[in-house]
Protein backbone atom coordinates (compact mmCIF):
# COMPACT_ATOMS: atom_id res chain seq x y z
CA UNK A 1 31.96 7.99 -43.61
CA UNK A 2 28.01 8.20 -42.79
CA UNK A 3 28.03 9.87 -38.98
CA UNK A 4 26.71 7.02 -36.04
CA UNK A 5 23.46 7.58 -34.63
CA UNK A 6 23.54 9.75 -31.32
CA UNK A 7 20.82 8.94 -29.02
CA UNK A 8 19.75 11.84 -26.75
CA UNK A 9 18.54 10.76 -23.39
CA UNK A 10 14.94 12.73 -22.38
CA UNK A 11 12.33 12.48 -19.72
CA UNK A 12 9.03 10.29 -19.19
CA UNK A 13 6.88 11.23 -22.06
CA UNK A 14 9.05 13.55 -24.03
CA UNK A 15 9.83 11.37 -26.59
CA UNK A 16 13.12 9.92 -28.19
CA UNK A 17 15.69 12.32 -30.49
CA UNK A 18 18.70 11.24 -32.34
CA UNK A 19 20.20 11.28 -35.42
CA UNK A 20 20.59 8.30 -38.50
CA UNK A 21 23.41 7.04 -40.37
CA UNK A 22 22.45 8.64 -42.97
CA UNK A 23 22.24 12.20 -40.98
CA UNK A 24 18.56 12.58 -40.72
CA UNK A 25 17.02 13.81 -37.47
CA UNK A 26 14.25 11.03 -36.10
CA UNK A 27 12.45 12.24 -32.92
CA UNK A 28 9.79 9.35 -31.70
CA UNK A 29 6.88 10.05 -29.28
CA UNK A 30 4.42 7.88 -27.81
CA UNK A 31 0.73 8.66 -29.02
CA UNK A 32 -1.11 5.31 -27.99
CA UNK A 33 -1.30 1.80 -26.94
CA UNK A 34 -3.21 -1.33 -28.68
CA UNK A 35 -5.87 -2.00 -27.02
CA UNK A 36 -5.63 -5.40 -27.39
CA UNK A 37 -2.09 -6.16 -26.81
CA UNK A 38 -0.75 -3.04 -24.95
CA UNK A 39 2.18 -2.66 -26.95
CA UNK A 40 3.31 1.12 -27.48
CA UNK A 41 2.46 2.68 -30.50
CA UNK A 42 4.77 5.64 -31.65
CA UNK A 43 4.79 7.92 -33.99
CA UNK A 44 8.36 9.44 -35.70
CA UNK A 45 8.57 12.87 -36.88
CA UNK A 46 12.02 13.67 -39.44
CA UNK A 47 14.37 16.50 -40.19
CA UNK A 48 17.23 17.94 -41.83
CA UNK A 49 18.39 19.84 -38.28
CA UNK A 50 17.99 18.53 -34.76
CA UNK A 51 16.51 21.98 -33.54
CA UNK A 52 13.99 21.63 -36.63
CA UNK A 53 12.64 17.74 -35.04
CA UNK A 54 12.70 19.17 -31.46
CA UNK A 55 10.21 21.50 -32.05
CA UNK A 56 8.13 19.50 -33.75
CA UNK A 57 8.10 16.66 -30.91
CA UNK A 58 7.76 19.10 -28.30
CA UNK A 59 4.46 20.52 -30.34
CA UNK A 60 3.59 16.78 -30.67
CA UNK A 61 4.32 16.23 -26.45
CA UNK A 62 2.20 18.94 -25.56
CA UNK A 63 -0.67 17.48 -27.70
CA UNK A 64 -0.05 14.28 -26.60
CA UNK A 65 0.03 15.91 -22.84
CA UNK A 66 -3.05 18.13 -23.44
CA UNK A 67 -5.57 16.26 -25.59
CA UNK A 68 -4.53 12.87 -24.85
CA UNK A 69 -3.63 10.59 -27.43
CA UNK A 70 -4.09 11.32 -31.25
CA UNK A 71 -7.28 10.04 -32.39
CA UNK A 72 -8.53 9.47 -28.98
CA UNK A 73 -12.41 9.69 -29.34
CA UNK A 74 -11.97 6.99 -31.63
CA UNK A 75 -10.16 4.66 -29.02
CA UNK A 76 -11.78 2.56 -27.14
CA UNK A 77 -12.05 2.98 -23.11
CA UNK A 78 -9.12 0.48 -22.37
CA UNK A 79 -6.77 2.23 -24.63
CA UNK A 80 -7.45 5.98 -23.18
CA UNK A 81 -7.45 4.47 -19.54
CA UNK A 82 -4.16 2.85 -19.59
CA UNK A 83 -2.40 6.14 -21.39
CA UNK A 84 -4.06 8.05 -17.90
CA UNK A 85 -2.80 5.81 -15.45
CA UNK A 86 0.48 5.40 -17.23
CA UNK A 87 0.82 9.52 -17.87
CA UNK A 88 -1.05 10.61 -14.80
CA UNK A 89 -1.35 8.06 -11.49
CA UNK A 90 1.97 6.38 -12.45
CA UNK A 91 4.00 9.28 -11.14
CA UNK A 92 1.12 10.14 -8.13
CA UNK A 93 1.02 6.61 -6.53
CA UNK A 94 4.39 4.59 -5.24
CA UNK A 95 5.00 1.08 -7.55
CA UNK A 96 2.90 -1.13 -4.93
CA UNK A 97 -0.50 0.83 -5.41
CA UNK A 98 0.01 1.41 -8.98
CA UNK A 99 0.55 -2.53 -9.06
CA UNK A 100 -2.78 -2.90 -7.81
CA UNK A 101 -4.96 -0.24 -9.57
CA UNK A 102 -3.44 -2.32 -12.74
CA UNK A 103 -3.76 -5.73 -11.35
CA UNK A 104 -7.75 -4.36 -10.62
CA UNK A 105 -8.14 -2.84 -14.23
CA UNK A 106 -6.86 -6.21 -15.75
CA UNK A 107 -9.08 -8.77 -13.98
CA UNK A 108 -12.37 -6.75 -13.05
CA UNK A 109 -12.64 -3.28 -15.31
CA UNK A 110 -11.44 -4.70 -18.75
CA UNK A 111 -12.62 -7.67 -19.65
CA UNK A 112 -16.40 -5.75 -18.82
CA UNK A 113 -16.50 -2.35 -20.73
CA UNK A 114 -12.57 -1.97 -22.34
CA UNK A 115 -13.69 -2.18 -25.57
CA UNK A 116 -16.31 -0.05 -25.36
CA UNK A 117 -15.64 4.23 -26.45
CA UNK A 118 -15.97 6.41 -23.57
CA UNK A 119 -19.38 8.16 -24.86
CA UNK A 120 -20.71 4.46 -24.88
CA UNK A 121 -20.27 3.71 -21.14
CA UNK A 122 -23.54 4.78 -19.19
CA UNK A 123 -24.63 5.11 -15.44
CA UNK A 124 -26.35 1.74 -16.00
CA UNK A 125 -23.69 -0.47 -17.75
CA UNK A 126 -21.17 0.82 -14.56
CA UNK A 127 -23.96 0.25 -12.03
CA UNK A 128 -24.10 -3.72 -13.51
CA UNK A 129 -20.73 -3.56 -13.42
CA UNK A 130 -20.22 -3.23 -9.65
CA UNK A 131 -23.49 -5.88 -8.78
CA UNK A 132 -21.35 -8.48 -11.37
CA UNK A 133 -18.31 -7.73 -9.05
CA UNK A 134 -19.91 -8.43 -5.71
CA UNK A 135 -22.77 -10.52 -6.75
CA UNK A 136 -21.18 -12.76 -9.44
CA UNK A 137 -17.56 -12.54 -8.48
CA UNK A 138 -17.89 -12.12 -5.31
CA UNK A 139 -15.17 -9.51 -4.67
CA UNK A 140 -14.93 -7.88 -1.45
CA UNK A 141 -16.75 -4.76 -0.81
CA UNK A 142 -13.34 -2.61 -0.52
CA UNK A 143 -12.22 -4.04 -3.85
CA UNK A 144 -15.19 -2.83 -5.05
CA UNK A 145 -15.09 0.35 -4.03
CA UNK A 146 -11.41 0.69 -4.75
CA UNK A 147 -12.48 0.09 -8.68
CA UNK A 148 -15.40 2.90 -8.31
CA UNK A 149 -12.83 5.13 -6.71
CA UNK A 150 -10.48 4.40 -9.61
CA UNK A 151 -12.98 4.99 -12.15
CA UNK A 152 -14.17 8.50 -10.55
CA UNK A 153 -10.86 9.83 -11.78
CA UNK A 154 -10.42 8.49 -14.96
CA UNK A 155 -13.88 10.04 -15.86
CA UNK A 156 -13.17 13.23 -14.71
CA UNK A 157 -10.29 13.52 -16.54
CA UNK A 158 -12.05 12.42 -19.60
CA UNK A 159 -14.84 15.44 -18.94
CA UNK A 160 -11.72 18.03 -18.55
CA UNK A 161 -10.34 16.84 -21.90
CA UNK A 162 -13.88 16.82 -23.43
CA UNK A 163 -13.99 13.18 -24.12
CA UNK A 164 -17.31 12.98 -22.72
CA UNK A 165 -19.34 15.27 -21.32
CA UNK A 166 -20.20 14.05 -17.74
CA UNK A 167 -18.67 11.60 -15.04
CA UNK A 168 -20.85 8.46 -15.80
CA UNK A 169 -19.72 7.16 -12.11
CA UNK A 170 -21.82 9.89 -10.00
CA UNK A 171 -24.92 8.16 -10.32
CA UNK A 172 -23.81 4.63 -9.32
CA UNK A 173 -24.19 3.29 -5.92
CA UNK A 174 -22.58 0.19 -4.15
CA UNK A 175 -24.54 -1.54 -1.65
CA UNK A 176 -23.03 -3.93 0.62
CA UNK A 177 -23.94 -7.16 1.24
CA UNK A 178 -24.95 -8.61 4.40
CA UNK A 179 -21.80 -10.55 4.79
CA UNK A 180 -19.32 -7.80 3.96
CA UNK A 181 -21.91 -5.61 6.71
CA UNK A 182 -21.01 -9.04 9.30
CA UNK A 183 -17.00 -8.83 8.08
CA UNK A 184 -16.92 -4.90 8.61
CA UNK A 185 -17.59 -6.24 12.47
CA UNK A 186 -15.71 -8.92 13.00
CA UNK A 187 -13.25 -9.32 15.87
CA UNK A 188 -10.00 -8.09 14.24
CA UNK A 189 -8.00 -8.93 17.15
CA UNK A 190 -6.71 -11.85 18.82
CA UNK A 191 -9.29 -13.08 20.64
CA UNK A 192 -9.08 -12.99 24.60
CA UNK A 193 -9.35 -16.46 24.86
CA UNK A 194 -6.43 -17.26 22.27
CA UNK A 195 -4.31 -14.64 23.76
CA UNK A 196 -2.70 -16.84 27.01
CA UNK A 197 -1.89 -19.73 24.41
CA UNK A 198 -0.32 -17.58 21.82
CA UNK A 199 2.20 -15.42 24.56
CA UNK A 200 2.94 -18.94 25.55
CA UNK A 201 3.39 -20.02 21.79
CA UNK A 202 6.09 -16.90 21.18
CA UNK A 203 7.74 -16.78 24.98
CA UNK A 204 10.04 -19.54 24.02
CA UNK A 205 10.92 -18.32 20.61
CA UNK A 206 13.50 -16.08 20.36
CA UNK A 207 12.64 -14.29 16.90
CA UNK A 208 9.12 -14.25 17.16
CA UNK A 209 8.38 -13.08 20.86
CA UNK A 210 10.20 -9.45 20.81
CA UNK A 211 8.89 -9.39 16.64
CA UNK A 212 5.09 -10.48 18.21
CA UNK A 213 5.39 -8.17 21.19
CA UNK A 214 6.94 -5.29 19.20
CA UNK A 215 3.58 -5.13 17.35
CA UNK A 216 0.97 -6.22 20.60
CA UNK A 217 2.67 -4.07 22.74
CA UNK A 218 4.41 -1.22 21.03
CA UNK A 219 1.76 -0.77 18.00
CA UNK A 220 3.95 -1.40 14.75
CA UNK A 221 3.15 -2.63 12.15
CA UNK A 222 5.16 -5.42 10.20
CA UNK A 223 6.75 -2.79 7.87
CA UNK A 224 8.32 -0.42 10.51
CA UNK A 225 9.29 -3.85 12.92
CA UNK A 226 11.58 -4.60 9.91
CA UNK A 227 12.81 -1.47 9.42
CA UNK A 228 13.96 -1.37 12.78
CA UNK A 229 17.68 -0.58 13.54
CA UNK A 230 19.28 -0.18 17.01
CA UNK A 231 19.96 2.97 16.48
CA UNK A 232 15.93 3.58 16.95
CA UNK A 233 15.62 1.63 20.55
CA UNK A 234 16.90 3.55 23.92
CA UNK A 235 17.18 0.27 26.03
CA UNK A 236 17.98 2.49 28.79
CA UNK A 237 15.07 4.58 29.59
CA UNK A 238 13.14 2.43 27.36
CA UNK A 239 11.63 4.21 24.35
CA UNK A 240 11.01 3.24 20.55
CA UNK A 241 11.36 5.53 17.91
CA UNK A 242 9.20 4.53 14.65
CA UNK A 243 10.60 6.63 11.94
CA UNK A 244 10.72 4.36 8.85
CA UNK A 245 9.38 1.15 7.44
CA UNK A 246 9.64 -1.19 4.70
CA UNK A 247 8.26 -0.90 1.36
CA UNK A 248 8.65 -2.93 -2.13
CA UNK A 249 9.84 -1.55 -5.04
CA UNK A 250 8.09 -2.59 -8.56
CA UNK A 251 9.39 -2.47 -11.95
CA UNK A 252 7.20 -2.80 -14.55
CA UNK A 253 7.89 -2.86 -18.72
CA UNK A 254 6.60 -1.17 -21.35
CA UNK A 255 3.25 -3.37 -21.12
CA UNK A 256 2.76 -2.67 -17.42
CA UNK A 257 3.82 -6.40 -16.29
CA UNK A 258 6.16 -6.74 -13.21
CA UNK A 259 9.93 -7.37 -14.24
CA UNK A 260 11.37 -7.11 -10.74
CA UNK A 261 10.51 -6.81 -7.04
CA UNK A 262 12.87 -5.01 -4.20
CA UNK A 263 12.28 -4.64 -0.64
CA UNK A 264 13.54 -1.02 0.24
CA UNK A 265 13.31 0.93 3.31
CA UNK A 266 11.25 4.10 2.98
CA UNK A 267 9.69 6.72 5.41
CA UNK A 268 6.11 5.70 7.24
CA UNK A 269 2.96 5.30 5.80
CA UNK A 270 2.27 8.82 6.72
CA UNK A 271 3.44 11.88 8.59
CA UNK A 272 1.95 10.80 11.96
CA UNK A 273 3.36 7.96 11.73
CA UNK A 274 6.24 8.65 12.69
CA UNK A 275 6.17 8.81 16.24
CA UNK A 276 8.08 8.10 19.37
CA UNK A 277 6.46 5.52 22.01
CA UNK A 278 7.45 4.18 25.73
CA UNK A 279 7.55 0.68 25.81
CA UNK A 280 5.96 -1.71 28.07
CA UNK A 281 8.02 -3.54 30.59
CA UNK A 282 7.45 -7.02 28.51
CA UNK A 283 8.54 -5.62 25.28
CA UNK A 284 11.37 -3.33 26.70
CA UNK A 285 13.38 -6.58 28.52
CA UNK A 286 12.44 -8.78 25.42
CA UNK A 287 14.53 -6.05 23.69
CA UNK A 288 17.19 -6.34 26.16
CA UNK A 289 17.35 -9.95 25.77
CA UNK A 290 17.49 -9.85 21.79
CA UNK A 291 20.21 -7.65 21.85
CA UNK A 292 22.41 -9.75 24.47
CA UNK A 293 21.66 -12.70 22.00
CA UNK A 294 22.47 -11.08 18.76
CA UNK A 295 25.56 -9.86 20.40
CA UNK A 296 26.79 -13.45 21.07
CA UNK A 297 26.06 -14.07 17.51
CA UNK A 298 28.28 -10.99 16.49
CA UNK A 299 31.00 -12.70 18.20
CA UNK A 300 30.63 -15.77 16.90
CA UNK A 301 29.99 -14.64 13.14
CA UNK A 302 32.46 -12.15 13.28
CA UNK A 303 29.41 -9.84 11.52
CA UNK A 304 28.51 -7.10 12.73
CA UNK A 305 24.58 -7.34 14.10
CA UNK A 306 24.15 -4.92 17.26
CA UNK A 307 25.54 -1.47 15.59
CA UNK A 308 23.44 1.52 15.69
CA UNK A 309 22.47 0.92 11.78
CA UNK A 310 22.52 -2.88 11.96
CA UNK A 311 18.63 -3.98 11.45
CA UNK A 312 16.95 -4.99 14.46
CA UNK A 313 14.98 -7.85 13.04
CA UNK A 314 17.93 -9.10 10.29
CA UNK A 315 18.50 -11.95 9.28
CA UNK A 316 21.25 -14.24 10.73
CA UNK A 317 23.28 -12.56 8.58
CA UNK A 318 21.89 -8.95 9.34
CA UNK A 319 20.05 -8.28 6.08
CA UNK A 320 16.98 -7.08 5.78
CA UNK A 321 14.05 -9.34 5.62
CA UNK A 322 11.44 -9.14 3.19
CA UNK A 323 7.50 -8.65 4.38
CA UNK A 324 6.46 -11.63 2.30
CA UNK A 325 9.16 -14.05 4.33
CA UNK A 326 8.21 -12.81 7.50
CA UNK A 327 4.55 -13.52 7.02
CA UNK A 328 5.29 -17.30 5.14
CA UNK A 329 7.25 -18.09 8.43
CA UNK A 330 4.60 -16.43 10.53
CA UNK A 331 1.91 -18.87 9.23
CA UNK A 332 4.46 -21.60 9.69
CA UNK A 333 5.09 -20.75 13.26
CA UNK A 334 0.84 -20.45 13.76
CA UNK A 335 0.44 -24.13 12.14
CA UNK A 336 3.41 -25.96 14.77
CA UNK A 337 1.49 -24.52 17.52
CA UNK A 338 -2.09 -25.60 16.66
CA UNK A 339 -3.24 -22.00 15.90
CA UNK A 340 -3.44 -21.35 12.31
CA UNK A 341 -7.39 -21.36 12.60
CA UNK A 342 -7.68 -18.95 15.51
CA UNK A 343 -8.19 -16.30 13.37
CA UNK A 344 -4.72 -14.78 14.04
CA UNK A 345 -2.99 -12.32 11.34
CA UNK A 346 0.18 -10.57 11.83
CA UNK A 347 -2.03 -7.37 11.90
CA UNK A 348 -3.93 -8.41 14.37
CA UNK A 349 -1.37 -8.06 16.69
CA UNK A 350 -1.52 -4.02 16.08
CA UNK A 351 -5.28 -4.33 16.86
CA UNK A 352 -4.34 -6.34 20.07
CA UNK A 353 -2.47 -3.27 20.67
CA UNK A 354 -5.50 -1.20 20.55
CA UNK A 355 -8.11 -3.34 21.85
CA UNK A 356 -5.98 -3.94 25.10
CA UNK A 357 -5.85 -0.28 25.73
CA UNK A 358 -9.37 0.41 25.07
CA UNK A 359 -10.73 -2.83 27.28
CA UNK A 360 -8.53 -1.19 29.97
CA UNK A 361 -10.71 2.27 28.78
CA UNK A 362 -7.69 4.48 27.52
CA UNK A 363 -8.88 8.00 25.59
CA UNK A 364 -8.93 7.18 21.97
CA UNK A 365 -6.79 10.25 20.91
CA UNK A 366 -4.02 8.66 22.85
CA UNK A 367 -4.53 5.50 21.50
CA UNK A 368 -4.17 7.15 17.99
CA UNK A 369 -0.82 8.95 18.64
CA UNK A 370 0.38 5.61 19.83
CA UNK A 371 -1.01 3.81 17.24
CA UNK A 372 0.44 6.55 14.62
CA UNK A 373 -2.99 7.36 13.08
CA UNK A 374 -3.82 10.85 11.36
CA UNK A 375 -7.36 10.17 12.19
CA UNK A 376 -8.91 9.28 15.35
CA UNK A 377 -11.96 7.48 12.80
CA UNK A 378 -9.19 5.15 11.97
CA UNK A 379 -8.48 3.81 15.48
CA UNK A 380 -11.80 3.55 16.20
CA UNK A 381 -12.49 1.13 12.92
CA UNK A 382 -9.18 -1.43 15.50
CA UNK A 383 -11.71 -1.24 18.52
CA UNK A 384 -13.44 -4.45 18.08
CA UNK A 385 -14.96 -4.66 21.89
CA UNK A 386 -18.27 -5.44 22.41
CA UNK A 387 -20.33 -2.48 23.27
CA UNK A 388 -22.05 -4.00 25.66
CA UNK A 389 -19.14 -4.49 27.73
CA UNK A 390 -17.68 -0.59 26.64
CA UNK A 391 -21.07 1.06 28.41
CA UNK A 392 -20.77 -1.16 31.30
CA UNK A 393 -17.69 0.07 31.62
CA UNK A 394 -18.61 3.81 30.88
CA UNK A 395 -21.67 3.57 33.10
CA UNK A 396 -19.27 1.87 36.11
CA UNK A 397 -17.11 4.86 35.77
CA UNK A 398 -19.81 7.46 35.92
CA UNK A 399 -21.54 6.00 38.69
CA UNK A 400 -17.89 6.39 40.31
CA UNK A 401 -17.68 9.88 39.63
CA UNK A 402 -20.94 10.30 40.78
CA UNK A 403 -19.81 8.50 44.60
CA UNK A 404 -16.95 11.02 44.47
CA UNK A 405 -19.49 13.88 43.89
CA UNK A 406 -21.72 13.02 47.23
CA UNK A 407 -21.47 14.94 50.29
């Protein structure tokens, strides 16, 4: 009786061995996409002897790996681009950003020069390119930017494989326009004179005041509020410890479209941060009163919500909820109190954060520790007060330190 096939399990790119019915070795690699469909295209490789196949697909692999896919100088710029990010960025980026360096290839980068072959794409067809995107699309500037980025390192990895032979995207320039120049210095915080009506808004809410203040007044952001657990708060002496945050999880199939979404918790954006923080005197007894309240519910549940693992910020039921629920019942909450067109996003509660502490004149590297930043540039781009009223400021406190200097 004719032996069943036996499937042998192998890595990301290394191809698929097993064995027929009829006892011939099949190994099947991948060597190229359609570039109008997506759909894999594969090539099979046969044997008498399994060790006889292996070598050939691992020759094959390290083609594939080396010199890109077979025939690839006559593929066209789409095809070559999605075997990169697939082989190369989808292992360097996590599922969210490789999501959106997709979602950008599909809808902007594409449908303009994907059928074109790499030696065909000039400095001038990428330059009109970028003015369709902002002119004619009107994109933002940082989507724009995020494409040129995107494109840098696709072309350099077509120059170190020989494809072409230069980066096309060093002689382009973006320009912004006025408005994005007027968005870049926009308030991003919420406005002083919003500020008394939103506390008031939150103060008699008892989700969204110790969420809001967590964020105004201890520098989160909505990620690491959610990935908050007990365990990380020392109501005592009064100190938060931000040490990991929520991210989603995307699956994608074989033609790089989303199957499935999970919300995960993960470390911090970056290294610093992760930080430790004393809270405020507002935020510290809105803590205190959450976790009296969430007790109460633990007794009357008979769930356990106030244990040093339990979630902060769970739901009722003290699961973890999801960034894109928070945010829908954020705008909710905005709208029922008449300020869903003050300009006020759940981010711009961290820049409150920031701005408070620099209209009050705080050092900027402390505000970046606080505000877990690995560059002080970064908290600067939060500091949205008028600079007028920063070198009154500065010139009130030199003419103080001057006073102090007089005999």
């Amino acid at each position: 009786m004719p032996r069943k096939s036996k499937n042998v399990r192998r890595g990301n790119n290394e191809g698929t061995l097993y064995q027929r019915r009829d006892n011939i070795w099949v190994a099947q690699v991948t060597v190229g996409y359609d570039s109008k469909t997506g759909k894999i295209k594969r090539k099979s490789i046969y044997g008498k002897t399994r060790t006889e196949v292996a070598m050939k697909m691992s020759a094959l692999v390290t083609d594939v790996n080396k010199l890109g896919y077979q025939s690839s100088t006559s593929d066209n710029f789409e095809t070559i681009m999605r075997h990169w990010l697939r082989i190369y960025k989808k292992s360097e980026v996590t599922s969210r950003t490789y999501e959106n360096k997709i979602s950008n290839c599909r809808l902007h980068i594409f449908p303009a020069i994907g059928d074109l072959k790499l030696n065909e794409i000039t400095p001038d067809i990428l330059q009109t390119l970028f003015v369709n995107l902002l002119d004619k699309k009107q994109l933002c500037l940082d989507t724009v930017k995020k494409c040129r980025y995107l494109l840098r390192q696709f072309f350099e990895y077509g120059v170190e494989n020989k494809y072409i032979t230069y980066n096309p995207i060093s002689k382009t320039k973006i320009k912004a326009r006025d408005k994005d120049k007027a968005k870049a210095d926009d308030y991003k915080a919420i406005r002083p004179e919003y500020r008394t009506a939103f506390m008031n808004a939150v103060d008699k809410h008892p989700l969204w005041k110790p969420l809001c203040l967590a964020s105004m007044f201890g520098s989160m952001r909505i990620g690491e509020m959610l990935a908050l657990r007990w365990r990380d708060i020392n109501l005592e002496y009064g100190f938060l410890a931000i040490k990991h945050a929520t991210t989603q999880v995307v699956e994608f199939d074989d033609y790089d479209n989303v199957v499935s979404r999970t919300t995960i918790v993960s470390d911090t954006k970056s290294a610093a941060s992760e930080r430790e923080i004393p809270m405020p005197n507002k935020l510290h007894e809105a803590f205190i009163a959450l976790h009296a309240r969430r007790k109460l519910e633990e007794a009357l549940l008979g769930k356990s919500l106030t244990a040093p693992d339990d979630f902060v910020f769970g739901t009722e039921n003290g699961k973890l909820r999801t960034y894109h629920g928070t945010r829908t019942m954020f705008s909710r909450f905005l709208e029922k109190h008449q300020l869903h067109d003050k300009g006020i996003k759940f981010h711009a509660l961290r820049h409150t954060f920031s701005n408070m502490l620099f209209e009050m004149g705080e050092n900027p590297k402390v505000v970046q520790g606080l505000m877990g930043h690995k560059d002080v540039k970064t908290t600067m781009l939060y500091n949205s007060i008028d600079k007028k009223k920063q070198y009154s400021s500065a010139v009130s406190i030199l003419d103080r330190a001057a006073s102090s200097m007089e005999m």
